[in-house]
C-alpha atoms as a PDB file:
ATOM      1  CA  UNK A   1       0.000   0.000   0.000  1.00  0.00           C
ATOM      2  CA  UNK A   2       2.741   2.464   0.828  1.00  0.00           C
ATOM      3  CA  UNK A   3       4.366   1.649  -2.361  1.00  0.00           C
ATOM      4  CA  UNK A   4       1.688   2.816  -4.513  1.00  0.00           C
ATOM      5  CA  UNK A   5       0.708   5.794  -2.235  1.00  0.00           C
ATOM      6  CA  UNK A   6      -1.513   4.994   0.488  1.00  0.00           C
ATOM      7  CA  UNK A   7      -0.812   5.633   3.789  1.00  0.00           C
ATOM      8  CA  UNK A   8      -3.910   3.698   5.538  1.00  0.00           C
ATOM      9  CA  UNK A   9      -1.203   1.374   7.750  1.00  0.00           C
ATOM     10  CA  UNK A  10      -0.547   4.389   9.912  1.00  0.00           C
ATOM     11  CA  UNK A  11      -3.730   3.351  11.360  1.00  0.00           C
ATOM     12  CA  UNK A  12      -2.653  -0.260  11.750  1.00  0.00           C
ATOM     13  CA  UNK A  13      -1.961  -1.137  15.399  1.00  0.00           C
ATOM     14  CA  UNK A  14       0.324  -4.155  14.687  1.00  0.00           C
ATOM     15  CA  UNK A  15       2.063  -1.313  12.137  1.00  0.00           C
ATOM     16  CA  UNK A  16       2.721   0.603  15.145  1.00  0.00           C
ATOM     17  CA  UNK A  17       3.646  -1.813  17.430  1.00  0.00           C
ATOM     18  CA  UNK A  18       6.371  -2.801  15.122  1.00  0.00           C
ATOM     19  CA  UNK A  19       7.494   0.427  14.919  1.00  0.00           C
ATOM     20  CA  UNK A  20       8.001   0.767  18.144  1.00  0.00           C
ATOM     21  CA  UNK A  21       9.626  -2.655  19.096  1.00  0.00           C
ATOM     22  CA  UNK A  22      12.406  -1.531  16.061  1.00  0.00           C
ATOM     23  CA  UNK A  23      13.089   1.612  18.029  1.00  0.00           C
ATOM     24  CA  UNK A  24      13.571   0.185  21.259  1.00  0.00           C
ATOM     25  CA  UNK A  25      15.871  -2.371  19.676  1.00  0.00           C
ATOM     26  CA  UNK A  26      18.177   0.275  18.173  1.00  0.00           C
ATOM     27  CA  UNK A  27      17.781   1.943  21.015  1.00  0.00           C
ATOM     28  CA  UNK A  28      18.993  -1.032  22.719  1.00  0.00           C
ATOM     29  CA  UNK A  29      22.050  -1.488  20.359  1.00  0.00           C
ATOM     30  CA  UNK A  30      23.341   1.859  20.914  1.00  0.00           C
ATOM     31  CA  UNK A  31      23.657   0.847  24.376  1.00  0.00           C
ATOM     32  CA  UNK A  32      25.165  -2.538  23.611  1.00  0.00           C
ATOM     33  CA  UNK A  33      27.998  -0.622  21.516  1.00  0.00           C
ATOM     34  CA  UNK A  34      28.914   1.491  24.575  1.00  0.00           C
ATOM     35  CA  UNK A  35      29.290  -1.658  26.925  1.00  0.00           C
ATOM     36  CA  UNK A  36      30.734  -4.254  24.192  1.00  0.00           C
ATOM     37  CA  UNK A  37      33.438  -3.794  21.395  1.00  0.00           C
ATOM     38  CA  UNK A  38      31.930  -3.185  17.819  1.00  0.00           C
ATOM     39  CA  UNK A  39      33.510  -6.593  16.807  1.00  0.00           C
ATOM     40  CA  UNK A  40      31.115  -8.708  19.443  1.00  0.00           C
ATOM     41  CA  UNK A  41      28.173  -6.401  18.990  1.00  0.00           C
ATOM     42  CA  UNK A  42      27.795  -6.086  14.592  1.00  0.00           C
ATOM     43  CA  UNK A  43      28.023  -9.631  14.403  1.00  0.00           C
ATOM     44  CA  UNK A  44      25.186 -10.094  16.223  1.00  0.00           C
ATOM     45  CA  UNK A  45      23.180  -8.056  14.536  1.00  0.00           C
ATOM     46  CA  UNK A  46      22.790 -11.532  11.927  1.00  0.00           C
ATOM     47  CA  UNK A  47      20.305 -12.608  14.536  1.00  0.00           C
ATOM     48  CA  UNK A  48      17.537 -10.063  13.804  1.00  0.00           C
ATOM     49  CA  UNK A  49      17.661 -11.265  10.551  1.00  0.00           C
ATOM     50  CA  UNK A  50      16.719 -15.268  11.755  1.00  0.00           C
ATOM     51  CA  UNK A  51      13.892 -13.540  14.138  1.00  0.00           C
ATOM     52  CA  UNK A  52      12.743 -11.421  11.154  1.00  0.00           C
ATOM     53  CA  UNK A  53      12.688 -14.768   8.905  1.00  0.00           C
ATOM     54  CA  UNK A  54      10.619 -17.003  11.652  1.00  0.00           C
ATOM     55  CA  UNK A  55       8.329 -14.350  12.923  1.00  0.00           C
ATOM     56  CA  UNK A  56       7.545 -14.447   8.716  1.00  0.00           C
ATOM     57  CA  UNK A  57       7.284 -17.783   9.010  1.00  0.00           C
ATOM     58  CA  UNK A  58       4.702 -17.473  11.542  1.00  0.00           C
ATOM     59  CA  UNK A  59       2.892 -14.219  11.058  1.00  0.00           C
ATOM     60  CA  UNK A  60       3.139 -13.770   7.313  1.00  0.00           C
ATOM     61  CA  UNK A  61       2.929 -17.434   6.043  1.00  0.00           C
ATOM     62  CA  UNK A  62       6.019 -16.486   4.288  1.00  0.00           C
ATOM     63  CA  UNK A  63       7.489 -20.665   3.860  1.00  0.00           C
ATOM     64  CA  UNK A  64      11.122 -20.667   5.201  1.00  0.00           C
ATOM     65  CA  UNK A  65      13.155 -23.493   3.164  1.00  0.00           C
ATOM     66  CA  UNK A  66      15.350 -25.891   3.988  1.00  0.00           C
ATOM     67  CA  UNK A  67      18.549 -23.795   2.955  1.00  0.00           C
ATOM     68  CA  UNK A  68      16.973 -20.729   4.709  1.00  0.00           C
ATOM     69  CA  UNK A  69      16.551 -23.270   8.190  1.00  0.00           C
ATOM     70  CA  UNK A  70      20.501 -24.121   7.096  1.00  0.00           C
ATOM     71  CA  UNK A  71      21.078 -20.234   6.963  1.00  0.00           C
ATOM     72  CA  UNK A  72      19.893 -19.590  10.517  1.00  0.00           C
ATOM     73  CA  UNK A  73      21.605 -22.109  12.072  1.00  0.00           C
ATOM     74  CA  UNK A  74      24.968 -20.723  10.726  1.00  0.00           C
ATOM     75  CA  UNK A  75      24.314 -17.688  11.895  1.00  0.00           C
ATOM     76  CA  UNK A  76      23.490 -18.999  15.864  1.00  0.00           C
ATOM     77  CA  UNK A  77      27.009 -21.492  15.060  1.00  0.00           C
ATOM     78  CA  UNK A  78      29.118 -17.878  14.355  1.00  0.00           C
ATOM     79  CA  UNK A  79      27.541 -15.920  16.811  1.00  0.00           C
ATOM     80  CA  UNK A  80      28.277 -18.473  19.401  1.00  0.00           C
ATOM     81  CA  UNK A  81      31.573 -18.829  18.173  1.00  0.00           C
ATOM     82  CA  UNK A  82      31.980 -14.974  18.481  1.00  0.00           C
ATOM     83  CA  UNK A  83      30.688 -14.818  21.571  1.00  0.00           C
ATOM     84  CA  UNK A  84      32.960 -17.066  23.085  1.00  0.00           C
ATOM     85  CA  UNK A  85      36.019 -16.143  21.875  1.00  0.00           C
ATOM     86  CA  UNK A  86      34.814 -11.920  21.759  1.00  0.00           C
ATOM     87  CA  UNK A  87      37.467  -9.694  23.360  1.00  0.00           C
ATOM     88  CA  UNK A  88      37.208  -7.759  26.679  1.00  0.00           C
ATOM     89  CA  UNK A  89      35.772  -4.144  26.506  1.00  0.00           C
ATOM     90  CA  UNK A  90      38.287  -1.241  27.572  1.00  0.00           C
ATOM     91  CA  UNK A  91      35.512   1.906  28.040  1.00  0.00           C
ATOM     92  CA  UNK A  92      37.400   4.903  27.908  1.00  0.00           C
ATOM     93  CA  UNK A  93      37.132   7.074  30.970  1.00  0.00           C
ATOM     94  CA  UNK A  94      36.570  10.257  29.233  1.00  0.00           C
ATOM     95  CA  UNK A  95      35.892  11.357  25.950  1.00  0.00           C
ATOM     96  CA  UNK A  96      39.179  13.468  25.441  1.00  0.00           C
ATOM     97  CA  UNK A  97      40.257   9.197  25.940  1.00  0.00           C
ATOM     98  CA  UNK A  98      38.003   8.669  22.846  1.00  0.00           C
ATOM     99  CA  UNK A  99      39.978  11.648  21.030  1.00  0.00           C
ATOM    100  CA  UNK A 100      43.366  10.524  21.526  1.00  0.00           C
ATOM    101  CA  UNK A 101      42.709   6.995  19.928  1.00  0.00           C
ATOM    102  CA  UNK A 102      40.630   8.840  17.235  1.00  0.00           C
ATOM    103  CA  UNK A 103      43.817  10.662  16.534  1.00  0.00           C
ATOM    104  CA  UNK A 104      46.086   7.945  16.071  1.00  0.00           C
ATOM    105  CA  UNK A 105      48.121   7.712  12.877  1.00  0.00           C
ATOM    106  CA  UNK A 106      46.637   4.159  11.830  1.00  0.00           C
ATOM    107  CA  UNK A 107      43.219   5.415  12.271  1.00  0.00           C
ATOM    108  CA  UNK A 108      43.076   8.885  10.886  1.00  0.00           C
ATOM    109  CA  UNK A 109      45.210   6.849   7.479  1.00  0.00           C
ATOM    110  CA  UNK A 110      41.842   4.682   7.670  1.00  0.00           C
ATOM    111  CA  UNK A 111      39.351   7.724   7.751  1.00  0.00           C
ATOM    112  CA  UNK A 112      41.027   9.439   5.160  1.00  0.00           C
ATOM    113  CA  UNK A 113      41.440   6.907   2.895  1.00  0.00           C
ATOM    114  CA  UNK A 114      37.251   5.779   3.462  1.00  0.00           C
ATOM    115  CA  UNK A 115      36.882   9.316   2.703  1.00  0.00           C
ATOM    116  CA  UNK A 116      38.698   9.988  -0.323  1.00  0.00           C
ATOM    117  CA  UNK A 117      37.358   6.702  -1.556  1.00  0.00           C
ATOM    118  CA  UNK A 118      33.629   8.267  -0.877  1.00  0.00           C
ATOM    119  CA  UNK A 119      34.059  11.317  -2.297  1.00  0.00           C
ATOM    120  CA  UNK A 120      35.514   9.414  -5.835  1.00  0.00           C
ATOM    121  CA  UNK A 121      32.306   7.499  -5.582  1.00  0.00           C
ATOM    122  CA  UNK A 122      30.345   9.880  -5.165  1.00  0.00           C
ATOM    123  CA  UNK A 123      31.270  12.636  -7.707  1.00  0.00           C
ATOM    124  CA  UNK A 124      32.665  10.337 -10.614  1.00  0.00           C
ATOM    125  CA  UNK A 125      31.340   6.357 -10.133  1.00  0.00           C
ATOM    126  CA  UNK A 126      27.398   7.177  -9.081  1.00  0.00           C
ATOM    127  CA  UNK A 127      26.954   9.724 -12.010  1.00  0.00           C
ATOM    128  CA  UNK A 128      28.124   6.547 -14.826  1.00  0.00           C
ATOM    129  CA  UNK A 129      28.144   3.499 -12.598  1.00  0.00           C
ATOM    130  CA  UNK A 130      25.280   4.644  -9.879  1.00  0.00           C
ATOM    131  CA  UNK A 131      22.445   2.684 -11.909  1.00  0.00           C
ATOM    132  CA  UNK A 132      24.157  -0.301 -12.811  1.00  0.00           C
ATOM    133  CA  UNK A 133      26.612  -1.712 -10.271  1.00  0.00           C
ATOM    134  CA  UNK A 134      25.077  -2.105  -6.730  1.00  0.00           C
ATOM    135  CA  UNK A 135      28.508  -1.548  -5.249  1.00  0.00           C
ATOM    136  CA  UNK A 136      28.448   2.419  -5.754  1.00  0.00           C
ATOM    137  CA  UNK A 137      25.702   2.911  -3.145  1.00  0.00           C
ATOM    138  CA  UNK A 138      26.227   0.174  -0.931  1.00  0.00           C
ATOM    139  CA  UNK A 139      30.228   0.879  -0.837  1.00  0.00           C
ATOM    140  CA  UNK A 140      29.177   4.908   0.254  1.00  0.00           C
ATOM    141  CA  UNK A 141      26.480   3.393   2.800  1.00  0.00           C
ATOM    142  CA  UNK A 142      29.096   1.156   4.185  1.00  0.00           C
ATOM    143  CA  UNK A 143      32.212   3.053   4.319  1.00  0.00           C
ATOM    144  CA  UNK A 144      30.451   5.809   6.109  1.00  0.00           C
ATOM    145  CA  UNK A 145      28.657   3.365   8.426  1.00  0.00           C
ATOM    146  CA  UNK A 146      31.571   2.652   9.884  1.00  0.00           C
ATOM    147  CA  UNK A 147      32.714   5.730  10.867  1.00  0.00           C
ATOM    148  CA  UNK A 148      28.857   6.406  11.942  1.00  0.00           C
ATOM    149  CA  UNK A 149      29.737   3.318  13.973  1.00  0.00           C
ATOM    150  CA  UNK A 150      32.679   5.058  16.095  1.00  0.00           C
ATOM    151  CA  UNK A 151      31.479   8.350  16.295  1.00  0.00           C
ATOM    152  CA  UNK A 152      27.942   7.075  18.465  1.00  0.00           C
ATOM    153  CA  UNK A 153      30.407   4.566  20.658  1.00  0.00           C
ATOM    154  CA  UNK A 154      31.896   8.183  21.290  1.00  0.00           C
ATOM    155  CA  UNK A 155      28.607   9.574  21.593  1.00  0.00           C
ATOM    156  CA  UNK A 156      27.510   6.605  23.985  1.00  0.00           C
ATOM    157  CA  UNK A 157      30.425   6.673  26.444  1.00  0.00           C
ATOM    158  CA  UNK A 158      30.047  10.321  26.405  1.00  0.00           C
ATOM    159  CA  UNK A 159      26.096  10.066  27.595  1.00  0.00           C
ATOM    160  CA  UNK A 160      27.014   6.974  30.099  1.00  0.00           C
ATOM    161  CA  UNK A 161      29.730   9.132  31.999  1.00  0.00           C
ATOM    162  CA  UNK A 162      27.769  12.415  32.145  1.00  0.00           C
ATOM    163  CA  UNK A 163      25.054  10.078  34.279  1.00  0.00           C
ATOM    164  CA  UNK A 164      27.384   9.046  36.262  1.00  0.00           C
ATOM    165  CA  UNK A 165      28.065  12.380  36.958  1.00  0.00           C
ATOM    166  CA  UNK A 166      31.276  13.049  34.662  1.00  0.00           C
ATOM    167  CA  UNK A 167      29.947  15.995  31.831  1.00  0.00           C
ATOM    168  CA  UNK A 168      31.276  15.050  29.174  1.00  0.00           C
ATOM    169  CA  UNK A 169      29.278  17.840  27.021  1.00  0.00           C
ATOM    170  CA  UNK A 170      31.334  20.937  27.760  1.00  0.00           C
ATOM    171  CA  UNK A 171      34.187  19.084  25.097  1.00  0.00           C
ATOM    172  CA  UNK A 172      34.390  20.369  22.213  1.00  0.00           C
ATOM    173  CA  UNK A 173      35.193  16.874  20.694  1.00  0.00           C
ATOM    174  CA  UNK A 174      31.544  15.108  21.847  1.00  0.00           C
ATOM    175  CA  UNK A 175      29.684  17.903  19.620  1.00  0.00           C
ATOM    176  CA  UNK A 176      32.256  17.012  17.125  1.00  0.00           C
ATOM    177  CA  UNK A 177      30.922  13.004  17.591  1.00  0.00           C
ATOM    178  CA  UNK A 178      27.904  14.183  17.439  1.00  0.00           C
ATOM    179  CA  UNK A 179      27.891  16.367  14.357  1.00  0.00           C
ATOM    180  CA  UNK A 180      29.585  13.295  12.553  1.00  0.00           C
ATOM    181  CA  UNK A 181      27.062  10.700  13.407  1.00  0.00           C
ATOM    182  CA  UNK A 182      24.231  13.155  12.358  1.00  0.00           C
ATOM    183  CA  UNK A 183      25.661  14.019   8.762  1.00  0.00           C
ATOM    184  CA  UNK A 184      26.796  10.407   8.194  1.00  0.00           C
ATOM    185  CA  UNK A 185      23.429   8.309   9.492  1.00  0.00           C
ATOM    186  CA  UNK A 186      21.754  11.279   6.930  1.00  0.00           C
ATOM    187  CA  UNK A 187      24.228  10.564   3.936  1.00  0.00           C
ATOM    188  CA  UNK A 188      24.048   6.933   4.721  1.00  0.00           C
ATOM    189  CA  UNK A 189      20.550   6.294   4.728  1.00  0.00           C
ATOM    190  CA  UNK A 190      19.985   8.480   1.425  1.00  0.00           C
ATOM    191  CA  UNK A 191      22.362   6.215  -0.589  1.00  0.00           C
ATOM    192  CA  UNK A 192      20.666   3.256   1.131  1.00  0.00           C
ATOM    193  CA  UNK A 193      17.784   4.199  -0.086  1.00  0.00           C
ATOM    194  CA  UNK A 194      18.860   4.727  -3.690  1.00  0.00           C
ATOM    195  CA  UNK A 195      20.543   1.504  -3.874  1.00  0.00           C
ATOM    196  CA  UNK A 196      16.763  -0.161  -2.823  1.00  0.00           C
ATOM    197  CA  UNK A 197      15.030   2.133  -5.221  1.00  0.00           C
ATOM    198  CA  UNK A 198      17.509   0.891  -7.898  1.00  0.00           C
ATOM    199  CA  UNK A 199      18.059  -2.803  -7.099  1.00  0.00           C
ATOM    200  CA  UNK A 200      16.297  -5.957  -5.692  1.00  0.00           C
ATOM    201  CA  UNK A 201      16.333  -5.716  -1.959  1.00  0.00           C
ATOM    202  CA  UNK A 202      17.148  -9.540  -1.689  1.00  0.00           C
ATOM    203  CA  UNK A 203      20.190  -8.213  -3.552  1.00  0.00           C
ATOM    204  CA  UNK A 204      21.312  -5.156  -1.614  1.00  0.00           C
ATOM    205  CA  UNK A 205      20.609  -6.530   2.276  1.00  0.00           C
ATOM    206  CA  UNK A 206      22.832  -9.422   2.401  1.00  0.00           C
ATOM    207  CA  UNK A 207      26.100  -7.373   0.513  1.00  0.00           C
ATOM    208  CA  UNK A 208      25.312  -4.713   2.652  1.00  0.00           C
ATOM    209  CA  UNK A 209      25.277  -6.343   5.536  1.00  0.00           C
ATOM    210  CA  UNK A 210      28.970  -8.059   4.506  1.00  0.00           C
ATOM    211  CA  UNK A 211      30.128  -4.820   3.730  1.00  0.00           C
ATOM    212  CA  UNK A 212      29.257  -2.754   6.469  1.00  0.00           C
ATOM    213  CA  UNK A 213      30.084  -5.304   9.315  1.00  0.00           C
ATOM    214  CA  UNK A 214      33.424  -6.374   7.865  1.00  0.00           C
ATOM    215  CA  UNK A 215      34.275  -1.919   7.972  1.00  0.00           C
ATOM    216  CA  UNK A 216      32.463  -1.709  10.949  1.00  0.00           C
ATOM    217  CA  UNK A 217      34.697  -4.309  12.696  1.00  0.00           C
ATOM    218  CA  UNK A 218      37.981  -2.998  10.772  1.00  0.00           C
ATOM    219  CA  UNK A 219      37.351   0.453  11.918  1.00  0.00           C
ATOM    220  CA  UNK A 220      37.185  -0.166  15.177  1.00  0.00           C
ATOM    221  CA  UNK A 221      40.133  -2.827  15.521  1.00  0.00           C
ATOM    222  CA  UNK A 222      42.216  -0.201  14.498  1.00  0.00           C
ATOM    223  CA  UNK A 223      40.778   2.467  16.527  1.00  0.00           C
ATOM    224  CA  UNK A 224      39.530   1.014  19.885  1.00  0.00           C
ATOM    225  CA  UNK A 225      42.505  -1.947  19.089  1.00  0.00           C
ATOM    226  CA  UNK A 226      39.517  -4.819  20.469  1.00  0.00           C
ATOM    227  CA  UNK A 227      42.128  -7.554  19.711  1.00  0.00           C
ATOM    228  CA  UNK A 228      45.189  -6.503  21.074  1.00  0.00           C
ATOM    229  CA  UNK A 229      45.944  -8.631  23.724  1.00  0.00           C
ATOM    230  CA  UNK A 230      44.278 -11.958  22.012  1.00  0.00           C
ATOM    231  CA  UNK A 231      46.212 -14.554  21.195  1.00  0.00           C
ATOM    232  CA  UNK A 232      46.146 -16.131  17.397  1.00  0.00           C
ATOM    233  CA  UNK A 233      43.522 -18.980  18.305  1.00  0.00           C
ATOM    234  CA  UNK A 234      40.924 -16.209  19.685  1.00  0.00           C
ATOM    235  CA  UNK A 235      41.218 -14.284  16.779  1.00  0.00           C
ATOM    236  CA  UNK A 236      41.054 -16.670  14.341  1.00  0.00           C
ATOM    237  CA  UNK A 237      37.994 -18.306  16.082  1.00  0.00           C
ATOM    238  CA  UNK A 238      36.164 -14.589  15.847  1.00  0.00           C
ATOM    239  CA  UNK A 239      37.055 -14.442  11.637  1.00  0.00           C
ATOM    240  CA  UNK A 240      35.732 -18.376  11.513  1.00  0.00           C
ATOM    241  CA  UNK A 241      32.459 -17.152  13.546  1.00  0.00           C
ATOM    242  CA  UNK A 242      32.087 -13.903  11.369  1.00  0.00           C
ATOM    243  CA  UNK A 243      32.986 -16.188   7.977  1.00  0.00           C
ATOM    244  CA  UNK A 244      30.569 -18.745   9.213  1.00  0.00           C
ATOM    245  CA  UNK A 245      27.603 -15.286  10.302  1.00  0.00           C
ATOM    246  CA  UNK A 246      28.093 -13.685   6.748  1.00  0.00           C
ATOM    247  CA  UNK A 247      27.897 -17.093   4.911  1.00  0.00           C
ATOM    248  CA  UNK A 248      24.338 -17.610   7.187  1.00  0.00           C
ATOM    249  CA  UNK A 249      23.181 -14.424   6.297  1.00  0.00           C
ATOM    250  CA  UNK A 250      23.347 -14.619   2.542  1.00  0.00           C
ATOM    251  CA  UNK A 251      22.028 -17.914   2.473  1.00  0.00           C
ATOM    252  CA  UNK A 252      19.151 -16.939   3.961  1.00  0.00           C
ATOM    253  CA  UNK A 253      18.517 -13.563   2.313  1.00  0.00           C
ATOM    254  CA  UNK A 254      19.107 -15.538  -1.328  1.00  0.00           C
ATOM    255  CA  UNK A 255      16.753 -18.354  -0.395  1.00  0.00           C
ATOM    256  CA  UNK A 256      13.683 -16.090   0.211  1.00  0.00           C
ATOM    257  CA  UNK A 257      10.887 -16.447  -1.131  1.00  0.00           C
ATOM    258  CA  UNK A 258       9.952 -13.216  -3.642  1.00  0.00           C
ATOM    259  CA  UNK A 259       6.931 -10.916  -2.179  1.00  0.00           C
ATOM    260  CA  UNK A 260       3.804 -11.448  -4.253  1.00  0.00           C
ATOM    261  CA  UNK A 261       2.868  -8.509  -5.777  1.00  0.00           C
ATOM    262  CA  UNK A 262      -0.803  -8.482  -5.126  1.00  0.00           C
ATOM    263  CA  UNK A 263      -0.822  -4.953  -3.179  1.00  0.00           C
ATOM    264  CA  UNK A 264      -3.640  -2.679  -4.211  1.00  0.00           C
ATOM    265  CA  UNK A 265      -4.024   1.086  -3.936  1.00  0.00           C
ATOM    266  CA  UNK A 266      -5.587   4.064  -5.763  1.00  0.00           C
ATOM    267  CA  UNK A 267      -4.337   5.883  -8.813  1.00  0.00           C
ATOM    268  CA  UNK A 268      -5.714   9.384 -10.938  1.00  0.00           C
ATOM    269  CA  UNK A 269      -5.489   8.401 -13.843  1.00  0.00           C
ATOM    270  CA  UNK A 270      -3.408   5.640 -16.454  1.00  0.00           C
ATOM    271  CA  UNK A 271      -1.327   6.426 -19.523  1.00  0.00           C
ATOM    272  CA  UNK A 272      -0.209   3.630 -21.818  1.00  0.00           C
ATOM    273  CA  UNK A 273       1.844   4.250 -24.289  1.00  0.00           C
ATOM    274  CA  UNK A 274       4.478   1.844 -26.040  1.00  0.00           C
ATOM    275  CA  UNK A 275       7.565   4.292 -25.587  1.00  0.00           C
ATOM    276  CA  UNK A 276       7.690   3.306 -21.742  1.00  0.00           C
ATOM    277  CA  UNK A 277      10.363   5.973 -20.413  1.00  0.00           C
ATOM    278  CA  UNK A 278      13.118   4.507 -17.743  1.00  0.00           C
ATOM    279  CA  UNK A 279      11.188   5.284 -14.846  1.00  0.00           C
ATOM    280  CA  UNK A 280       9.041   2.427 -12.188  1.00  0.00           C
ATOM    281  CA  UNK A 281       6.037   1.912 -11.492  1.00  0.00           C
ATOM    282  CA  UNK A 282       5.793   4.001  -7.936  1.00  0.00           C
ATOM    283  CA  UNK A 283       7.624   6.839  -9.552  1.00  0.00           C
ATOM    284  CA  UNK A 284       6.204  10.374  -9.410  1.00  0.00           C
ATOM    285  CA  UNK A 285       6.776  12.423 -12.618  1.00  0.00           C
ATOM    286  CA  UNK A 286       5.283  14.957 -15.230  1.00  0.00           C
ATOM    287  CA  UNK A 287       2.936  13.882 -17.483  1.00  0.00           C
ATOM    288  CA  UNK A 288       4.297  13.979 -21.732  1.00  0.00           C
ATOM    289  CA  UNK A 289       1.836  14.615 -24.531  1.00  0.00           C
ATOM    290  CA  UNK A 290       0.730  10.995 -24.469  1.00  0.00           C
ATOM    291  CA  UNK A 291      -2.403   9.833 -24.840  1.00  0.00           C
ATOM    292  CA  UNK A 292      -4.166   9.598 -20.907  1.00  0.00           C
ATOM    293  CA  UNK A 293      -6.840   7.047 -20.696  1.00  0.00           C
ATOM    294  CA  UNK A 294      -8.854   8.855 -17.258  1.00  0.00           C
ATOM    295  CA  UNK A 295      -9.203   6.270 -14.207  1.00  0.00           C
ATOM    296  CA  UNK A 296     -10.288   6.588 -10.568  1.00  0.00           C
ATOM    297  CA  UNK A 297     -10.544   3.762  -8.462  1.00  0.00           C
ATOM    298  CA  UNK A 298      -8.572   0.590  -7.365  1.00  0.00           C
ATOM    299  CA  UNK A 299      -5.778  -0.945  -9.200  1.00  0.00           C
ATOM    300  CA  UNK A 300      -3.589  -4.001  -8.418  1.00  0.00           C
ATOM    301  CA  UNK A 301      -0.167  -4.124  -9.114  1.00  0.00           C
ATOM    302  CA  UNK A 302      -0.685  -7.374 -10.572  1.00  0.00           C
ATOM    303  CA  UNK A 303      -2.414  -5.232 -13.922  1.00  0.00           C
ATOM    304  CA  UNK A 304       0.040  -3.254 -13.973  1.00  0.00           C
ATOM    305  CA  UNK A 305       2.483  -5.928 -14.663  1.00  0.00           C
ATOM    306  CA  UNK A 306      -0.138  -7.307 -17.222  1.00  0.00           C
ATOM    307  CA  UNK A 307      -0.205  -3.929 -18.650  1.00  0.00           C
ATOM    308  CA  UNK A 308       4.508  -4.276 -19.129  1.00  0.00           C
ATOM    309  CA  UNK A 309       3.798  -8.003 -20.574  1.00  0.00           C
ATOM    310  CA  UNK A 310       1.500  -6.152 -23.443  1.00  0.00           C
ATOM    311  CA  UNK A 311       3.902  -4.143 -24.638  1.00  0.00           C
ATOM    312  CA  UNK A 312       2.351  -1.061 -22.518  1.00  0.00           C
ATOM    313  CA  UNK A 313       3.670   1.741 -19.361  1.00  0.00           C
ATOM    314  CA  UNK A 314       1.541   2.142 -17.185  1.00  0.00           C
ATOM    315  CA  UNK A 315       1.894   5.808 -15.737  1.00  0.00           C
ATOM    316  CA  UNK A 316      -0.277   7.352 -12.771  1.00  0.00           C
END
């Protein structure tokens, strides 16, 4: 229904209540990343996905195969694995703490180079390569998830020690957090949205998901250094678990079953025309001097697609 304009599941109750539940869990998750290293806690994250896929089980009669069943187990075998084997948390006692290690040679060589590799993305690949290769979008998303990554574990200790009394908010450098995280969740979620607009979302969520956890995790190895002090066996174990999470994860996004397209809403009017212009369905645009064939009332997607397989666009 939202897809073809309506907005009637704003009055849905289970609409909000999911709503809701997803913003307590990120809420939840920005508190996990202050208490736990960013190498335990984005891991993890592969188990929404397994709750996502048996709640659709369950509540949408979506059927969950035998390869997706083989998917979620591999992602409880790595997250065990990583659990086990995860590194101790060092929580900085201050945020000028934070600064220092964001300051370090190794790491400000990584943020430069994410950011020079961004900014070549985004001003010469997107503009020839933007609509065709999945990797522009989703490499911008991820790159500057990472850093989004550090700058709210900055933002998190910062919050944590000014309840316990420690203001952390009259440094310079926790605005500086701050005004990071905002402008990077902002860029990030506009290209994430242009890479689902563009491409198959069974396509997009598990590389992004590979993508953005392995940065996440580099980014803050080198800054927050989670495995010095490990010895080779740990840290192989964690790679093995977070092999054996990502293979899970696209397993089970590739073995999904493709959403019917039976969703119904209400459109002005219908053009057909047999020079369809490079635009979707759901798109918004000006009308052309084509001939418009007036309509008011229900339409299911399903005609439209009956409309594309006879050689017609169907416009609203």
């Amino acid at each position: 229904i939202a897809g073809v304009g309506g907005y009637t599941y704003l009055l849905q109750p289970l609409w909000w209540a999911g709503m809701i539940t997803m913003i307590v869990g990120e809420v939840a998750n920005f508190v996990a990343y202050i208490y736990a290293p960013a190498v335990l806690v984005t891991p993890l994250g592969a188990l929404s996905i397994i709750i996502s896929a048996v709640l659709a089980h369950f509540m949408l009669k979506e059927r969950l195969r035998m390869m997706g069943v083989l998917g979620c187990v591999a992602c409880i075998v790595g997250s065990i694995i990583i659990v086990i084997h995860a590194p101790q948390e060092h929580t900085p006692s201050s945020v000028q703490e934070v600064w220092s290690l964001a300051i370090q040679p190794a790491f400000l060589i990584y943020v430069t180079a994410s950011l020079s590799i961004v900014l070549v993305l985004m001003l010469h690949f997107e503009p020839l390569y933007g609509q065709t290769n999945i990797l522009v979008y989703l490499g911008i998303c991820s790159l500057m998830g990472a850093l989004t990554v550090v700058s709210i574990k900055a933002i998190g200790i910062a919050i944590k020690l000014t309840l316990e009394g420690i203001n952390q908010f009259g440094y310079a450098q926790t605005w500086l957090f701050l005004s990071v995280a905002v402008i990077f969740v902002i860029t990030q979620l506009n290209y994430l949205n242009k890479a689902l607009d563009t491409f198959n979302a069974a396509i997009v969520s598990p590389i992004y998901y590979v993508m953005f956890t392995t940065l996440t995790i580099t980014a803050s190895a080198i800054m927050f250094k989670d495995w010095s002090g490990q010895n080779v066996t740990s840290i192989t174990s964690e790679i093995c678990g977070f092999v054996t999470v990502l293979t899970g994860t696209i397993i089970l996004h590739m073995t999904r079953e493709e959403e019917p397209a039976t969703a119904t809403g209400t459109v002005k009017g219908v053009l057909l025309s047999r020079y369809p212009l490079d635009i979707g369905i759901n798109e918004s645009f000006v009308l052309h001097d084509y001939p418009l064939l007036p309509f008011s009332g229900s339409i299911s997607i399903t005609t439209c697609m009956l409309v594309f397989n006879s050689g017609y666009t169907l416009y609203k």
